[in-house]
N, C-alpha and C. Protein backbone atom coordinates (compact mmCIF):
# COMPACT_ATOMS: atom_id res chain seq x y z
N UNK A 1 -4.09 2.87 -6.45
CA UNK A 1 -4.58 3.91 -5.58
C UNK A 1 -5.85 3.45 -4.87
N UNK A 2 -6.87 2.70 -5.64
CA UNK A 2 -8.06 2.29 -4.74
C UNK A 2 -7.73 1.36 -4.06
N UNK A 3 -6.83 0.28 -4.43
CA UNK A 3 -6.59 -0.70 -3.24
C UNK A 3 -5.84 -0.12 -1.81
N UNK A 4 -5.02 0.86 -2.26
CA UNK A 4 -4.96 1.41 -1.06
C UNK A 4 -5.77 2.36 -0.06
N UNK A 5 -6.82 2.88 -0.77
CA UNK A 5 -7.81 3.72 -0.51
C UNK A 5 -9.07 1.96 0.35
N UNK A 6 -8.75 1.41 -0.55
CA UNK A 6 -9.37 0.27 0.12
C UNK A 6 -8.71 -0.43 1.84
N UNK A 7 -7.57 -0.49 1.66
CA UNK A 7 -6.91 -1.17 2.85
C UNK A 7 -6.98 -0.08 4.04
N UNK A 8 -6.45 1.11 3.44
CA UNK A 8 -6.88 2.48 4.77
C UNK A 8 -8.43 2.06 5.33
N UNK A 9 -9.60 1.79 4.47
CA UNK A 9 -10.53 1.85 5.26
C UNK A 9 -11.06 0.58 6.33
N UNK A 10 -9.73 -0.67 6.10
CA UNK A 10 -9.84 -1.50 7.23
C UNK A 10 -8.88 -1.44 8.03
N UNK A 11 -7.38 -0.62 7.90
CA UNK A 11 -6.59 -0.65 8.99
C UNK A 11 -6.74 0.64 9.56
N UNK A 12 -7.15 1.63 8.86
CA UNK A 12 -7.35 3.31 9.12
C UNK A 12 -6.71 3.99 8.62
N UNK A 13 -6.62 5.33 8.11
CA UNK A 13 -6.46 6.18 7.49
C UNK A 13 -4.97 6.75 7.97
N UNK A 14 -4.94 6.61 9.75
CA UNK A 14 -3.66 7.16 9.78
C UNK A 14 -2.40 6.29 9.46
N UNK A 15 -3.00 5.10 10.00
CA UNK A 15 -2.06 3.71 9.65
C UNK A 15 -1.55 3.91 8.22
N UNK A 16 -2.12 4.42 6.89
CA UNK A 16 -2.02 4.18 5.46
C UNK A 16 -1.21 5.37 5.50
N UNK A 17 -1.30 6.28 5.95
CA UNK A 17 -1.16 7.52 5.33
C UNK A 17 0.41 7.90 6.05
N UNK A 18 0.19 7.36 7.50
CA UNK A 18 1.70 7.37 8.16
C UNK A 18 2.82 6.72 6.90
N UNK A 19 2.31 5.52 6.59
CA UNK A 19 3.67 4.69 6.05
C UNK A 19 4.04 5.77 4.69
N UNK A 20 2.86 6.31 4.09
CA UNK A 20 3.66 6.73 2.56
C UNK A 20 3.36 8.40 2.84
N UNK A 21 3.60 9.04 3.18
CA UNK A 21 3.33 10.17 3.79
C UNK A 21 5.12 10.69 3.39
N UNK A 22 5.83 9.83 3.53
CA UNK A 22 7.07 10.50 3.06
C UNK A 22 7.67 10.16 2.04
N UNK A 23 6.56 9.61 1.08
CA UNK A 23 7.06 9.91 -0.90
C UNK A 23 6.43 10.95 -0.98
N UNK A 24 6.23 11.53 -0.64
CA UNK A 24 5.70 13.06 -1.11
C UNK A 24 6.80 13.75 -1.27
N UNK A 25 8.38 13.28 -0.59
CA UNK A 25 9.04 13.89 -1.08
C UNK A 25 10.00 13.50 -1.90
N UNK A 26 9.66 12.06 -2.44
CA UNK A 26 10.40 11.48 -3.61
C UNK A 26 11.05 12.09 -4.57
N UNK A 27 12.17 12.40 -5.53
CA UNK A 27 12.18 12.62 -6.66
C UNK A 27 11.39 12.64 -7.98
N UNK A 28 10.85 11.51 -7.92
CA UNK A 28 9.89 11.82 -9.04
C UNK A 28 8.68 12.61 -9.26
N UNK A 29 8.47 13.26 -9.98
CA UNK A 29 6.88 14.42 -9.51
C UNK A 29 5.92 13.65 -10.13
N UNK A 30 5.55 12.98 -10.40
CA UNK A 30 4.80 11.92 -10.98
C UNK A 30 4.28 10.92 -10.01
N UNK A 31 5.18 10.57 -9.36
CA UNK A 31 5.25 9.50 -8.01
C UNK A 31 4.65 10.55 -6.74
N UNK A 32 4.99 11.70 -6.69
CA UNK A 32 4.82 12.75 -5.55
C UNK A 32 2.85 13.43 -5.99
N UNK A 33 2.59 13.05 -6.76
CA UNK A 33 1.57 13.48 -7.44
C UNK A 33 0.98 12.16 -7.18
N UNK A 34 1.18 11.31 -7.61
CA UNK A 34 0.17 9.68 -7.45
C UNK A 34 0.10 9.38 -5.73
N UNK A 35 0.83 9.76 -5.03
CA UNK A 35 1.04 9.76 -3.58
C UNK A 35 -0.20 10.49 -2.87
N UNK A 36 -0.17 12.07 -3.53
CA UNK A 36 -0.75 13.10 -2.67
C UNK A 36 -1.89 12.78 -3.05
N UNK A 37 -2.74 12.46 -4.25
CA UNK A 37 -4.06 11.76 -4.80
C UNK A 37 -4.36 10.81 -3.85
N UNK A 38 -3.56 10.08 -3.51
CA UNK A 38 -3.90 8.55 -2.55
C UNK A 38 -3.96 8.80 -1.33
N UNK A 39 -3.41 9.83 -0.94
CA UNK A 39 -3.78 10.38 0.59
C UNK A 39 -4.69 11.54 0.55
N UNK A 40 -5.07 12.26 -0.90
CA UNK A 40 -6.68 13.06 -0.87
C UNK A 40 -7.73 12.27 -0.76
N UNK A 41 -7.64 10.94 -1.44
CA UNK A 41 -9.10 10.17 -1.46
C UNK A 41 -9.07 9.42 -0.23
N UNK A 42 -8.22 8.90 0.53
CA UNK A 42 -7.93 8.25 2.01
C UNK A 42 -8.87 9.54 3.14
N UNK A 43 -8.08 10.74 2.90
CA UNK A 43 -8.56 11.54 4.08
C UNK A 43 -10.37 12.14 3.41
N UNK A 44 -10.34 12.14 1.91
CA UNK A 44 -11.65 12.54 2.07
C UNK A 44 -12.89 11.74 2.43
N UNK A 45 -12.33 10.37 2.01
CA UNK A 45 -13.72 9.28 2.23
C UNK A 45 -13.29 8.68 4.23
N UNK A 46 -12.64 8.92 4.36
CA UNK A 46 -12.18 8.65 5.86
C UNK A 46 -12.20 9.38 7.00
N UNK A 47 -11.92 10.50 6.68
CA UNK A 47 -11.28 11.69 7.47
C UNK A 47 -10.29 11.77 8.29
N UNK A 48 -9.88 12.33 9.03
CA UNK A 48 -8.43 12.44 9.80
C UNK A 48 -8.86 12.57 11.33
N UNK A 49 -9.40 11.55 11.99
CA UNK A 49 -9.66 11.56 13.23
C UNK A 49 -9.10 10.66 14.07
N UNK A 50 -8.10 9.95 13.45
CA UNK A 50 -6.88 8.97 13.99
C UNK A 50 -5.32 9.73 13.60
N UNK A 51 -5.61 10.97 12.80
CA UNK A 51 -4.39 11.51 12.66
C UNK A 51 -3.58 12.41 13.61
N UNK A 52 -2.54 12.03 14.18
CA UNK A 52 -1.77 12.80 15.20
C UNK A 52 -1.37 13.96 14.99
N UNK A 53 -0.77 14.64 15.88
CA UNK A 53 0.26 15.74 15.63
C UNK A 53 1.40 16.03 14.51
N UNK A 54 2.00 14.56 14.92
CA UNK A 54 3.57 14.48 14.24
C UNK A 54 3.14 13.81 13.07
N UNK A 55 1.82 13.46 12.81
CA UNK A 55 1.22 13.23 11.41
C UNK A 55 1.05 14.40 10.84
N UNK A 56 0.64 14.95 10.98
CA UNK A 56 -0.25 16.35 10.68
C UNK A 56 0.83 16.91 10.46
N UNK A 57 1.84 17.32 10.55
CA UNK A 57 3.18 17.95 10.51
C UNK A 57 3.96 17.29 9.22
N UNK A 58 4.35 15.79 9.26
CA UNK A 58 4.63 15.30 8.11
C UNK A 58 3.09 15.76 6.69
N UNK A 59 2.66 15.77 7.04
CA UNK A 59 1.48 15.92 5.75
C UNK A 59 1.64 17.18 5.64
N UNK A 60 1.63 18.08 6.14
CA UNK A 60 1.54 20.18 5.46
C UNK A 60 3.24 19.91 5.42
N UNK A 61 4.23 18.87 5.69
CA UNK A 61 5.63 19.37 5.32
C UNK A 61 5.51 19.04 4.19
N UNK A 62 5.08 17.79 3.64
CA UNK A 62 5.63 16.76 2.47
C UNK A 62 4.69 17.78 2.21
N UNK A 63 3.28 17.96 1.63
CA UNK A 63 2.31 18.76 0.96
C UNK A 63 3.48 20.02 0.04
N UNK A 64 3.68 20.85 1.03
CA UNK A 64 4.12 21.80 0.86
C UNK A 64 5.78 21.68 -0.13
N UNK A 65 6.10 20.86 0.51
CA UNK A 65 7.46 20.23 -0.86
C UNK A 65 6.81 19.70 -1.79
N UNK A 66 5.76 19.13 -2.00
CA UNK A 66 5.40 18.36 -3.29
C UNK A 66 4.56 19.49 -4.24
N UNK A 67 4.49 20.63 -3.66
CA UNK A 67 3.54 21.66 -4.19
C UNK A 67 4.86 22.44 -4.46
N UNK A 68 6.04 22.67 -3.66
CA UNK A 68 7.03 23.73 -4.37
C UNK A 68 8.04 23.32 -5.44
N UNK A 69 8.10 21.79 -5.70
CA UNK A 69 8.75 21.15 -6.48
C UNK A 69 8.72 20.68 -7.96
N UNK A 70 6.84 21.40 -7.83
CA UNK A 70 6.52 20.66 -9.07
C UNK A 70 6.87 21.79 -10.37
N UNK A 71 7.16 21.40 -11.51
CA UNK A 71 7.41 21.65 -12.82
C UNK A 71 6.62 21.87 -14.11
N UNK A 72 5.23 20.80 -13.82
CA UNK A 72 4.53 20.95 -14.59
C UNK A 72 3.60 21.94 -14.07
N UNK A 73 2.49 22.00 -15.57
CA UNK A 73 1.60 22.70 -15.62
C UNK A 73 0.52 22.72 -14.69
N UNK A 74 0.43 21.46 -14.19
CA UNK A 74 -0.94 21.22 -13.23
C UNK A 74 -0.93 21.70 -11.88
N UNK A 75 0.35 22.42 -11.87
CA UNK A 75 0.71 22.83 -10.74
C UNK A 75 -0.02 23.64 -9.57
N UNK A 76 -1.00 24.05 -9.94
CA UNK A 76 -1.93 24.70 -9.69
C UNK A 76 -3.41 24.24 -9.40
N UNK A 77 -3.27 23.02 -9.76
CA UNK A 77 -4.33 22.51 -9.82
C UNK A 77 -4.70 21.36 -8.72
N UNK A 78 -3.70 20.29 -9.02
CA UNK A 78 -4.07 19.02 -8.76
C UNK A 78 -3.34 19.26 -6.66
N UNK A 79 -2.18 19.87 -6.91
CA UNK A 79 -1.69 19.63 -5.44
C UNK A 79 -2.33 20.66 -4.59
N UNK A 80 -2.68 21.87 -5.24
CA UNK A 80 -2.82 22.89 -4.76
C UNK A 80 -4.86 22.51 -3.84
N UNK A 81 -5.22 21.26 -5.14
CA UNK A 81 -6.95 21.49 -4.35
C UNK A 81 -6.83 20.14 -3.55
N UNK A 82 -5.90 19.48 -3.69
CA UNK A 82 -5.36 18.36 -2.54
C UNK A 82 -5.06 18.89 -0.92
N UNK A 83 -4.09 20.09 -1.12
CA UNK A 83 -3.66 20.74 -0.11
C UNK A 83 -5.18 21.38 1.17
N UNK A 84 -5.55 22.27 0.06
CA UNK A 84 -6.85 22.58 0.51
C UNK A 84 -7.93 22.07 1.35
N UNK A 85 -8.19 20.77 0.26
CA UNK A 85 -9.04 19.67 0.94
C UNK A 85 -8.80 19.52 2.45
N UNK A 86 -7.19 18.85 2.31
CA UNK A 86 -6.70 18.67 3.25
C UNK A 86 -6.54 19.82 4.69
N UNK A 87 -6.50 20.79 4.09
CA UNK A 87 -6.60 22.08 5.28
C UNK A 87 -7.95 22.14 5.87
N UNK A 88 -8.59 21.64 5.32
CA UNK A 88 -10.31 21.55 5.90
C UNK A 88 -10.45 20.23 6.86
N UNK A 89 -9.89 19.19 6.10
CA UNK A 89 -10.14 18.23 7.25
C UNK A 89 -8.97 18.18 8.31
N UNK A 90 -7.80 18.63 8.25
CA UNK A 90 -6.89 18.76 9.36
C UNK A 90 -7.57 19.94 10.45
N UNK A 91 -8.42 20.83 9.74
CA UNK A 91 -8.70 22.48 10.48
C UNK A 91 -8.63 21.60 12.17
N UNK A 92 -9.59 21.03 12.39
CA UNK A 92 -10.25 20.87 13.65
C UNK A 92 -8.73 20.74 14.57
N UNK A 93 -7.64 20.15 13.83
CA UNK A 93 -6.29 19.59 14.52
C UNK A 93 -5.66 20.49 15.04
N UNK A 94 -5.70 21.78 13.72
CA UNK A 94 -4.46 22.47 13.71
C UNK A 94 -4.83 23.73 13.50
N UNK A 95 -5.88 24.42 13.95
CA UNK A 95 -6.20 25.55 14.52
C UNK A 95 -5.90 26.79 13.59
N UNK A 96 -5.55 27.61 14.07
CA UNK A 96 -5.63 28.98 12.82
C UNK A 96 -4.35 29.43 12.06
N UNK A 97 -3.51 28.34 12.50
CA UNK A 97 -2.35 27.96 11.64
C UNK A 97 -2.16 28.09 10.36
N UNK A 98 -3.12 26.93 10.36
CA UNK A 98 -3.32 26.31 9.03
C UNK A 98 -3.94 27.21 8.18
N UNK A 99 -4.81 27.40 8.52
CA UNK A 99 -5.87 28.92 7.86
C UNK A 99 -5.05 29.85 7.37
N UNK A 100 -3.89 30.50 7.80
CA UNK A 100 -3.25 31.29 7.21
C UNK A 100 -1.92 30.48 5.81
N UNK A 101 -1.94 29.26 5.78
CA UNK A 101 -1.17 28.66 5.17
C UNK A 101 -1.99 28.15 4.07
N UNK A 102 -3.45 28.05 4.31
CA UNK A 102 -4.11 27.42 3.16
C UNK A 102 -4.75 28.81 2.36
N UNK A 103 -4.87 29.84 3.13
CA UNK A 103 -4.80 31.21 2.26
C UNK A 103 -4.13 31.85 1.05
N UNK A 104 -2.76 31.12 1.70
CA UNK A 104 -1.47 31.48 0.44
C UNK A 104 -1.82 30.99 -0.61
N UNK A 105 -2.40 29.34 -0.60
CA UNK A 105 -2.70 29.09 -2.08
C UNK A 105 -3.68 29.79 -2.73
């Protein structure tokens, strides 16, 4: 996770986050959980100011499957303050959208 948290901060954040942005909807919730961690610490030490539209769209889709899929207990916890995070640094992108979607949690 840090080496990739490392390589995002010399190719950029959207570059890293584009390529694995769609194991979030992997089968494994374990793998979908080690994913969404590696793109919380990417966008928090980076931020999302190379992130597009059709980025931004893959990230609250996969988010949102990797948050309705999960089984375990942490369910509440770990994707749900990932999501969040993430609704704060996307806000500036995606307007009052999002605000009503990061409410639900």
């Amino acid at each position: 996770m840090d080496t990739t948290v490392e390589i995002a901060s010399k190719v950029g954040a959207a570059e890293i986050v584009g390529r694995v942005v769609d194991d979030l909807k992997d089968e494994a919730e374990q793998y979908r959980k080690m994913v969404m961690e590696t793109i919380d610490k990417i966008m928090s030490s980076l931020g999302a100011s190379d992130v597009d539209s059709r980025l931004e769209e893959q990230l609250i889709d996969g988010i949102l499957y990797a948050f309705q899929e999960q089984t375990t207990e942490v369910r509440y916890s770990s994707i749900q303050g990932s999501f969040v995070l993430l609704c704060f640094v996307l806000f500036a992108f995606s307007g009052l959208c999002l605000v009503a979607v990061c409410l639900y949690f």
